[in-house]
PDB file of N, CA and C in Angstrom:
ATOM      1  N   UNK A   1      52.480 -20.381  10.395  1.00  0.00           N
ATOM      2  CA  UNK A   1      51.537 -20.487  11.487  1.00  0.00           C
ATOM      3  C   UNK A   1      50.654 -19.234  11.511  1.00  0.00           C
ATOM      4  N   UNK A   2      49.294 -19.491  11.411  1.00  0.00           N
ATOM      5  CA  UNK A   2      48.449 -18.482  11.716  1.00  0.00           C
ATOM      6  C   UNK A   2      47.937 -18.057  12.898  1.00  0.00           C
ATOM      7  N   UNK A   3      48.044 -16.355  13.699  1.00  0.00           N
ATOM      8  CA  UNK A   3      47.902 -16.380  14.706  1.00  0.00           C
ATOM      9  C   UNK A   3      46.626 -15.851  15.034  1.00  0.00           C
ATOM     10  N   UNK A   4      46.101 -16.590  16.236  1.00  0.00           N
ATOM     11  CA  UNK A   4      44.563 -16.010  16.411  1.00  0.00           C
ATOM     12  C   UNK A   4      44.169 -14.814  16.879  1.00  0.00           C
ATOM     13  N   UNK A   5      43.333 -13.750  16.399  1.00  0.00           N
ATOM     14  CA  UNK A   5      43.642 -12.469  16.743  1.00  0.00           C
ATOM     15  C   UNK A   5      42.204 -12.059  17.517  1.00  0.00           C
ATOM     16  N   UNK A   6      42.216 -11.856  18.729  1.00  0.00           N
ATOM     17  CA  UNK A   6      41.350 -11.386  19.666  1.00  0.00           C
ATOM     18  C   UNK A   6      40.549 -10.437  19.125  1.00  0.00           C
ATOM     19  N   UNK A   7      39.001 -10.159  19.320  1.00  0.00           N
ATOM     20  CA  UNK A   7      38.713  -8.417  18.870  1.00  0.00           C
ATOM     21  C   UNK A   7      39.014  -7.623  19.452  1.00  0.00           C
ATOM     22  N   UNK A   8      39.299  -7.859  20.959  1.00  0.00           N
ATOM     23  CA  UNK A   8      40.553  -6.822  21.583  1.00  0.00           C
ATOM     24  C   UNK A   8      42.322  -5.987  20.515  1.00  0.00           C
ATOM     25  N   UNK A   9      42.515  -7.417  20.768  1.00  0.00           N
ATOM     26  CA  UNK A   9      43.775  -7.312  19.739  1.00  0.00           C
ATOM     27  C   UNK A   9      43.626  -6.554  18.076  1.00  0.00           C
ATOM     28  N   UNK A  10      42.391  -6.967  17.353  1.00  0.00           N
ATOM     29  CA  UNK A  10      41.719  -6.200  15.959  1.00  0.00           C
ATOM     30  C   UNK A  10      41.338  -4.887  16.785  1.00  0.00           C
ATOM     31  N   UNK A  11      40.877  -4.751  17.659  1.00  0.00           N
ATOM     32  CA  UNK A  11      40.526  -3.134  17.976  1.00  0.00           C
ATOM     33  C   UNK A  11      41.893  -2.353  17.683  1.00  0.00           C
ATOM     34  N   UNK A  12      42.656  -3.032  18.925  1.00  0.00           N
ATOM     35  CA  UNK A  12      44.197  -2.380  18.882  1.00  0.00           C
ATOM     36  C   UNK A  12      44.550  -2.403  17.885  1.00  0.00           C
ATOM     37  N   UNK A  13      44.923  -3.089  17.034  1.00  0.00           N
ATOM     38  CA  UNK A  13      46.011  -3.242  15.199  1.00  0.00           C
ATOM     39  C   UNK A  13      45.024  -1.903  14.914  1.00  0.00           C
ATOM     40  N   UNK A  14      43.438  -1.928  14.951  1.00  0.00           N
ATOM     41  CA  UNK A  14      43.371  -0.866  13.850  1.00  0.00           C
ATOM     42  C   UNK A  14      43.563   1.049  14.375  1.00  0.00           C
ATOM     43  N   UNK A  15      43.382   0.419  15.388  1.00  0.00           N
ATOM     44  CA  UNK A  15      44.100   2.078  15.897  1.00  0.00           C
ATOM     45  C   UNK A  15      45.745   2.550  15.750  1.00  0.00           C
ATOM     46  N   UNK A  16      46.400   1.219  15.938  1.00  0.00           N
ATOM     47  CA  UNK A  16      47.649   1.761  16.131  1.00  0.00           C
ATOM     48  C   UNK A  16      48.003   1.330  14.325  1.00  0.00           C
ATOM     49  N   UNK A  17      47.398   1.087  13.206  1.00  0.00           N
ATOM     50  CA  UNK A  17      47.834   1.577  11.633  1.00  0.00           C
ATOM     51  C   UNK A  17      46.811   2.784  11.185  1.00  0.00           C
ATOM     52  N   UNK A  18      45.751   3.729  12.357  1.00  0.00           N
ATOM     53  CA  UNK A  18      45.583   4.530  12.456  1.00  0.00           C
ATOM     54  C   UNK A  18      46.497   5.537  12.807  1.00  0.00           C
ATOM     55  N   UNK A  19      47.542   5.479  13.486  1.00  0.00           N
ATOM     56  CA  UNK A  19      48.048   6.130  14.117  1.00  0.00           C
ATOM     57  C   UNK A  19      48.996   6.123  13.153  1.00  0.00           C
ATOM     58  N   UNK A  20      49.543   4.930  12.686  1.00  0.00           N
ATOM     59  CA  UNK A  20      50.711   5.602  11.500  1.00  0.00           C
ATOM     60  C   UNK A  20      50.757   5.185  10.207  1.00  0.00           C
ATOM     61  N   UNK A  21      49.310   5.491  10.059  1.00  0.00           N
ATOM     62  CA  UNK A  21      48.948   5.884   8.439  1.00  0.00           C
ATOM     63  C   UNK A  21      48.896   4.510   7.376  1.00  0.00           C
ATOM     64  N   UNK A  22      49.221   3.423   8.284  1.00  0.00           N
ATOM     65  CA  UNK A  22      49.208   2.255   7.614  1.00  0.00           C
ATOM     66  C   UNK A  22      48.071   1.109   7.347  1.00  0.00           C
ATOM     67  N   UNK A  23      48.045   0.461   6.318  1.00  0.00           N
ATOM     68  CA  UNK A  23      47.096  -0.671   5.963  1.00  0.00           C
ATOM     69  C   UNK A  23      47.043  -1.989   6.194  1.00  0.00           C
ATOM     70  N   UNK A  24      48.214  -2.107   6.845  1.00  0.00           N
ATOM     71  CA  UNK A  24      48.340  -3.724   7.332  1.00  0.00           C
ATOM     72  C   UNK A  24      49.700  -3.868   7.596  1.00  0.00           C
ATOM     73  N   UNK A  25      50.411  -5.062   7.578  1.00  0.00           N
ATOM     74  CA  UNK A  25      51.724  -5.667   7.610  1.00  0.00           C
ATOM     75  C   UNK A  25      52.359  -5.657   9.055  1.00  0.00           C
ATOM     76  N   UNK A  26      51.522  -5.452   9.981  1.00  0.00           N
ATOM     77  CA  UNK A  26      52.157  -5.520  11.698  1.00  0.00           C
ATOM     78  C   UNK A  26      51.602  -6.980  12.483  1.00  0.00           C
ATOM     79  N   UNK A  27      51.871  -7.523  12.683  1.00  0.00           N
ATOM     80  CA  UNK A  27      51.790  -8.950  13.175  1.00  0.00           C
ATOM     81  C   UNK A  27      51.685  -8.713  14.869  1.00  0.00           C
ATOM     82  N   UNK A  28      50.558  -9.448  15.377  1.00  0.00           N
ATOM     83  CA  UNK A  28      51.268  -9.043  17.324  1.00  0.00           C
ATOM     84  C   UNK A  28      51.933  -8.857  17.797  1.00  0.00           C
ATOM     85  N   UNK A  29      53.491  -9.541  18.019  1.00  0.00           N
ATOM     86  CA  UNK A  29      54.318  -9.264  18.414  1.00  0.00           C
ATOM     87  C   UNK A  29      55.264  -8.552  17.921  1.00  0.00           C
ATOM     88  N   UNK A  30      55.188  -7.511  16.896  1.00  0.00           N
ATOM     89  CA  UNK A  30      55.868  -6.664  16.021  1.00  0.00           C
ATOM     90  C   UNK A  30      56.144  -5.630  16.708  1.00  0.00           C
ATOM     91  N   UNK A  31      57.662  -4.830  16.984  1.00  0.00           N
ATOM     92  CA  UNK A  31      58.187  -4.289  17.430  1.00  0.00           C
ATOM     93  C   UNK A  31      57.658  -2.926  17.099  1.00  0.00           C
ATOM     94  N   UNK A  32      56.454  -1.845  17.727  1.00  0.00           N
ATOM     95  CA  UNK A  32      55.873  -1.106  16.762  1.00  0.00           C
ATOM     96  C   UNK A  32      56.977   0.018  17.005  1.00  0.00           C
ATOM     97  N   UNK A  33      58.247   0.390  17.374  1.00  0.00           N
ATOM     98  CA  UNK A  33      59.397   1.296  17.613  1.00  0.00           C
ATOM     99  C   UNK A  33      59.768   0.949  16.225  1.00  0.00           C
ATOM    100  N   UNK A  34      59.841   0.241  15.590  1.00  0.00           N
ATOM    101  CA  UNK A  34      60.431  -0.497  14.619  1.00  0.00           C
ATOM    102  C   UNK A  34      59.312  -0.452  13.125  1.00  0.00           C
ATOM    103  N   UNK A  35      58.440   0.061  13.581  1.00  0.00           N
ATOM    104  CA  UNK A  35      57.266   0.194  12.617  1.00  0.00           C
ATOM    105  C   UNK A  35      56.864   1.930  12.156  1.00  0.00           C
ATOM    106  N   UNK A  36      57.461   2.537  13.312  1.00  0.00           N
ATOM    107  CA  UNK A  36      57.685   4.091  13.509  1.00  0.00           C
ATOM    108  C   UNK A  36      56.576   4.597  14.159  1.00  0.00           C
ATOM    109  N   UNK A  37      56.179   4.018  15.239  1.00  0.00           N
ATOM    110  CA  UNK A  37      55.491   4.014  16.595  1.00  0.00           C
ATOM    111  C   UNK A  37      56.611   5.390  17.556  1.00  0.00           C
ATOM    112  N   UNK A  38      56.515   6.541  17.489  1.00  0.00           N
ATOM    113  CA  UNK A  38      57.531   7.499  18.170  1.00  0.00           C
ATOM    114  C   UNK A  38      56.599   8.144  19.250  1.00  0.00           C
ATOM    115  N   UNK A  39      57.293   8.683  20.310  1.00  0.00           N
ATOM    116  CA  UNK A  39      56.752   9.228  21.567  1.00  0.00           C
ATOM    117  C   UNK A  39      55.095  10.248  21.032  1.00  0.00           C
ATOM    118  N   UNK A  40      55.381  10.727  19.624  1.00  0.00           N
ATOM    119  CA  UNK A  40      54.242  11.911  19.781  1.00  0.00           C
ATOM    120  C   UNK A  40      53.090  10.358  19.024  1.00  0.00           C
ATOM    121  N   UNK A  41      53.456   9.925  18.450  1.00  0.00           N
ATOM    122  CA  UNK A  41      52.039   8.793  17.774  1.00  0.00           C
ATOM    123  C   UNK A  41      51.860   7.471  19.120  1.00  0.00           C
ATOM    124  N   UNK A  42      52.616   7.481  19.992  1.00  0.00           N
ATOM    125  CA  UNK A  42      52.538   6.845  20.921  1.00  0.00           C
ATOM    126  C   UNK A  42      51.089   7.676  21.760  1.00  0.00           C
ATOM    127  N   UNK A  43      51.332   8.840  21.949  1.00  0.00           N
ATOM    128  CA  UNK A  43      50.631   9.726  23.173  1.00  0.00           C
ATOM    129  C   UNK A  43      49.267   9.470  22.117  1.00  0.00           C
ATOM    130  N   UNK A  44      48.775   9.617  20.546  1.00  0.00           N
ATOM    131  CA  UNK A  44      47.650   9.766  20.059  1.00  0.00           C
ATOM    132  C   UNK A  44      47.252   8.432  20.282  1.00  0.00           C
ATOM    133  N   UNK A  45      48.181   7.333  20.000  1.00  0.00           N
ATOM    134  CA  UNK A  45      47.561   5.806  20.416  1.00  0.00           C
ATOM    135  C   UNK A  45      46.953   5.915  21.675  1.00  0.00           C
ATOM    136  N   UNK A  46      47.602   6.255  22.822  1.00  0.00           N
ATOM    137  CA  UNK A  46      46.830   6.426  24.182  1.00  0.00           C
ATOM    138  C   UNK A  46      45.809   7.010  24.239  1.00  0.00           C
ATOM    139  N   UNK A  47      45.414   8.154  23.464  1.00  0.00           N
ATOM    140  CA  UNK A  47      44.638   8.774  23.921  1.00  0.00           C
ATOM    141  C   UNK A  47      42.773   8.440  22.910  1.00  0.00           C
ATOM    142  N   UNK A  48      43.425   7.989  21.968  1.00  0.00           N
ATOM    143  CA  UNK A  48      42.611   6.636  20.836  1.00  0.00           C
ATOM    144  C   UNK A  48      42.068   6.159  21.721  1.00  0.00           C
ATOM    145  N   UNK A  49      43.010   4.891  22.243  1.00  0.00           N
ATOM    146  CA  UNK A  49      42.626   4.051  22.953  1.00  0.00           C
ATOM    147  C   UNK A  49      42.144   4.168  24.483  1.00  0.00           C
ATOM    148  N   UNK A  50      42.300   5.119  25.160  1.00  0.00           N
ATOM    149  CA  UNK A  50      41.174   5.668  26.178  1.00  0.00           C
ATOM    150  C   UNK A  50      39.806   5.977  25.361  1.00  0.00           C
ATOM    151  N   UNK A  51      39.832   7.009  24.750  1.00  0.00           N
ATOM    152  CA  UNK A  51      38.406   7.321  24.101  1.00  0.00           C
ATOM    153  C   UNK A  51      37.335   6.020  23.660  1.00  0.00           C
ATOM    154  N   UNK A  52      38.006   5.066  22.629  1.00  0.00           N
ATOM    155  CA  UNK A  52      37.393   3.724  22.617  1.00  0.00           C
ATOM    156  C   UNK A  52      37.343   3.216  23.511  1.00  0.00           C
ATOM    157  N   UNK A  53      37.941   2.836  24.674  1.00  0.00           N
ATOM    158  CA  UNK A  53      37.621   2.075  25.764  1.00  0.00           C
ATOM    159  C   UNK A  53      36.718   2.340  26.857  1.00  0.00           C
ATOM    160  N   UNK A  54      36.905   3.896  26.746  1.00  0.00           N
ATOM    161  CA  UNK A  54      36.141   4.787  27.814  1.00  0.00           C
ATOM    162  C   UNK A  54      37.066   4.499  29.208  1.00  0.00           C
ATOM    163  N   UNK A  55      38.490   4.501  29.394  1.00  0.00           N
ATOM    164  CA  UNK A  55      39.075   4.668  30.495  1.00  0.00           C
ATOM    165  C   UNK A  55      40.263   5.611  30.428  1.00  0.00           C
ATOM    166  N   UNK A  56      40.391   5.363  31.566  1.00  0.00           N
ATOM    167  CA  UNK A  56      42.276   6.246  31.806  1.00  0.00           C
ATOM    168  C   UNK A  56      43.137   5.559  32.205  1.00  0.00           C
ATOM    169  N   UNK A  57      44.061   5.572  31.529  1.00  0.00           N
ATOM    170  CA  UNK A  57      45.647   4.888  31.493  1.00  0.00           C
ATOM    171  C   UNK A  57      46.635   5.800  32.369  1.00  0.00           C
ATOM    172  N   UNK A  58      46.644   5.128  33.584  1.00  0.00           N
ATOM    173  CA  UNK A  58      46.852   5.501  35.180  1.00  0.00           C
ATOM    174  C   UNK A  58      48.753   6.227  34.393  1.00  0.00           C
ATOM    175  N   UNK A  59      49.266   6.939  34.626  1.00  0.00           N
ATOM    176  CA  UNK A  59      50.651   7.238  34.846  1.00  0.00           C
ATOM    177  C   UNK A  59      52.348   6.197  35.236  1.00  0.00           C
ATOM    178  N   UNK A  60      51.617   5.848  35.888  1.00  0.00           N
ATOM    179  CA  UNK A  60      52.402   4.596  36.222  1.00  0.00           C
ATOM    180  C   UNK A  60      52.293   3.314  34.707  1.00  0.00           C
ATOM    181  N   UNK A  61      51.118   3.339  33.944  1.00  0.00           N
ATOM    182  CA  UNK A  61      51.369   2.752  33.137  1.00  0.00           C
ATOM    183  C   UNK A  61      52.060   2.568  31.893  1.00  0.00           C
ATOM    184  N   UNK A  62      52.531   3.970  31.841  1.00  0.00           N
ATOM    185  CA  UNK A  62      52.947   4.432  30.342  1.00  0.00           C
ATOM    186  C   UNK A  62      54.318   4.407  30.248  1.00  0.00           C
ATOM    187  N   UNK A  63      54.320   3.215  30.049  1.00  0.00           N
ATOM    188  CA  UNK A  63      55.962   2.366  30.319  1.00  0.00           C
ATOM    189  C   UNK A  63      55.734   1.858  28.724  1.00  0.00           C
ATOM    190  N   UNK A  64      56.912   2.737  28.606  1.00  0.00           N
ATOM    191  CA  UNK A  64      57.667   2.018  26.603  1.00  0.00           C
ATOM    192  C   UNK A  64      57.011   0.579  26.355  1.00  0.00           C
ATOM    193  N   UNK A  65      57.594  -0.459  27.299  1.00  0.00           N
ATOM    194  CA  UNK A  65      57.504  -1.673  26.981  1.00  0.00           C
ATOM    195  C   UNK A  65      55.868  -2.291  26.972  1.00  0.00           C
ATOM    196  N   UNK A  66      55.130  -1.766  27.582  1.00  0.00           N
ATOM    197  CA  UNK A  66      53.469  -1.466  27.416  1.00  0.00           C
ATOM    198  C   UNK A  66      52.809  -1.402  26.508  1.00  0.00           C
ATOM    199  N   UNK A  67      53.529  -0.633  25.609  1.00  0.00           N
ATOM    200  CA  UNK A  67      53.573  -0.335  23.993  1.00  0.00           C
ATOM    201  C   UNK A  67      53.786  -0.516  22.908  1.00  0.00           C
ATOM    202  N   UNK A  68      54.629  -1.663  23.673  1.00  0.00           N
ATOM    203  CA  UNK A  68      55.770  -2.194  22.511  1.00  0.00           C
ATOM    204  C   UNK A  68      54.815  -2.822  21.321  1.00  0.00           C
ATOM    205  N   UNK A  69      53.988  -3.394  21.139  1.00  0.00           N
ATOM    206  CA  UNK A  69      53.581  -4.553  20.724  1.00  0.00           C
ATOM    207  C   UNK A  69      52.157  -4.658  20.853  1.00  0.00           C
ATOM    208  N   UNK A  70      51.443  -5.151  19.813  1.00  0.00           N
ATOM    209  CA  UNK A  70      50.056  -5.388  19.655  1.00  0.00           C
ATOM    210  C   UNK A  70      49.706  -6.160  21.214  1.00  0.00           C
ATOM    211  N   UNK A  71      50.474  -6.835  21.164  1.00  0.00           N
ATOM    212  CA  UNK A  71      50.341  -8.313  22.433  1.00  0.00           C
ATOM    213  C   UNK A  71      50.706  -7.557  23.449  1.00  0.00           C
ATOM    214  N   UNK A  72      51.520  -6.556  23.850  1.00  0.00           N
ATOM    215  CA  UNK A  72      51.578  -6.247  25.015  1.00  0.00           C
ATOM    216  C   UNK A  72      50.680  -4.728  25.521  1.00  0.00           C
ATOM    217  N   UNK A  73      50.179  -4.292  24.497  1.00  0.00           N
ATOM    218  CA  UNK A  73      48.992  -3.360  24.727  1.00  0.00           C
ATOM    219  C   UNK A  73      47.680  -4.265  24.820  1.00  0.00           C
ATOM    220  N   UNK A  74      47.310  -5.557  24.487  1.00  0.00           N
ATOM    221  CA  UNK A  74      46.540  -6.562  25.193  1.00  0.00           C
ATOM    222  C   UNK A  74      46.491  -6.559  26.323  1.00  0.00           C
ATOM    223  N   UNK A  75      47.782  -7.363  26.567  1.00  0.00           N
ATOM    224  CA  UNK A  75      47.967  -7.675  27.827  1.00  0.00           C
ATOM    225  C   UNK A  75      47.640  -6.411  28.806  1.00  0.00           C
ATOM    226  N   UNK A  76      48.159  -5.461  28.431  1.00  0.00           N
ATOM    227  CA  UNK A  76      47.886  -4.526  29.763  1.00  0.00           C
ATOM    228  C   UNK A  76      46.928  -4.249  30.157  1.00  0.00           C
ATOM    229  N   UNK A  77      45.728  -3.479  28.668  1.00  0.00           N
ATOM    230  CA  UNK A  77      44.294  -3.636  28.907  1.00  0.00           C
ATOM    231  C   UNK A  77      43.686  -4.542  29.254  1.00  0.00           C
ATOM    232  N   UNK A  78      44.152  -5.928  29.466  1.00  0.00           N
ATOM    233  CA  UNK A  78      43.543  -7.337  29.593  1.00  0.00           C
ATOM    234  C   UNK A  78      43.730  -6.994  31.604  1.00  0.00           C
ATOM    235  N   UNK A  79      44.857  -7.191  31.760  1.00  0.00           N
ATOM    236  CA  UNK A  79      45.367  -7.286  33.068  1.00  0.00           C
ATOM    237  C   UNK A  79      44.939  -6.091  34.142  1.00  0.00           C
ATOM    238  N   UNK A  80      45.210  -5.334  33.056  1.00  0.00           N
ATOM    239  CA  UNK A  80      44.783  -3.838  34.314  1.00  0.00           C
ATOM    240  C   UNK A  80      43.863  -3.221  34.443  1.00  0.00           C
ATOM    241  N   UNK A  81      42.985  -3.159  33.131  1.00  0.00           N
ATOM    242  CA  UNK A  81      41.855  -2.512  33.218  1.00  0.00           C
ATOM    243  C   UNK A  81      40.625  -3.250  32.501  1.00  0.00           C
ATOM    244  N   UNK A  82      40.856  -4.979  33.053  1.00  0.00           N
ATOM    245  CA  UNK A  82      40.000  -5.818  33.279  1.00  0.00           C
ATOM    246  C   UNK A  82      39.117  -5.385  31.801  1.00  0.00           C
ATOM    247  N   UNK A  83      39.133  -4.917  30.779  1.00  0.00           N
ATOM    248  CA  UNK A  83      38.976  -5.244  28.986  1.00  0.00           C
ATOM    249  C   UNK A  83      38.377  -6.693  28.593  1.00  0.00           C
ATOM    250  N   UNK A  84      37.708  -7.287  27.970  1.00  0.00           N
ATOM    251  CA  UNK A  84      37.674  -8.717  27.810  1.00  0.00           C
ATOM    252  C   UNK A  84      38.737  -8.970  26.564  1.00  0.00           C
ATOM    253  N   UNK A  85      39.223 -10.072  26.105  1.00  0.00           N
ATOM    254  CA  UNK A  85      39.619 -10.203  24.890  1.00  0.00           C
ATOM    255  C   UNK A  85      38.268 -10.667  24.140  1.00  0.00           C
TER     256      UNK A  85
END
């Protein structure tokens, strides 16, 4: 099954195989803890992804599970800081 990938979602993949040096092989729902996504390449993803977006990622948001995942760094920018897909 091929999954349809938002340019939201292509923004995100290419920052976060920016972040750890990689060329492909992470799928949306891919566990990026599991991909070697760690607290210090976590904080450069955030701070990536503010700069491209042009916002701030409130404190209260920076919950592990937020992170987890192509799809759930969507979702949050989708949900919280109103992003289009």
């Amino acid at each position: 099954m091929v999954q349809q990938v938002s340019s939201l979602e292509q923004i995100i993949l290419s920052k976060v195989l920016e972040v750890l040096h990689r060329e492909g092989g992470i799928e949306l729902h891919t566990e990026l803890r599991n991909e070697g996504l760690d607290s210090i390449k976590t904080i450069e993803l955030i701070v990536n992804l503010e700069i491209e977006f042009d916002i701030q990622i409130d404190d209260q948001d920076l919950l592990i599970e937020n992170f987890s995942s192509i799809y759930k760094i969507s979702e949050l920018l989708t949900n919280t800081y109103g992003l289009q897909q």
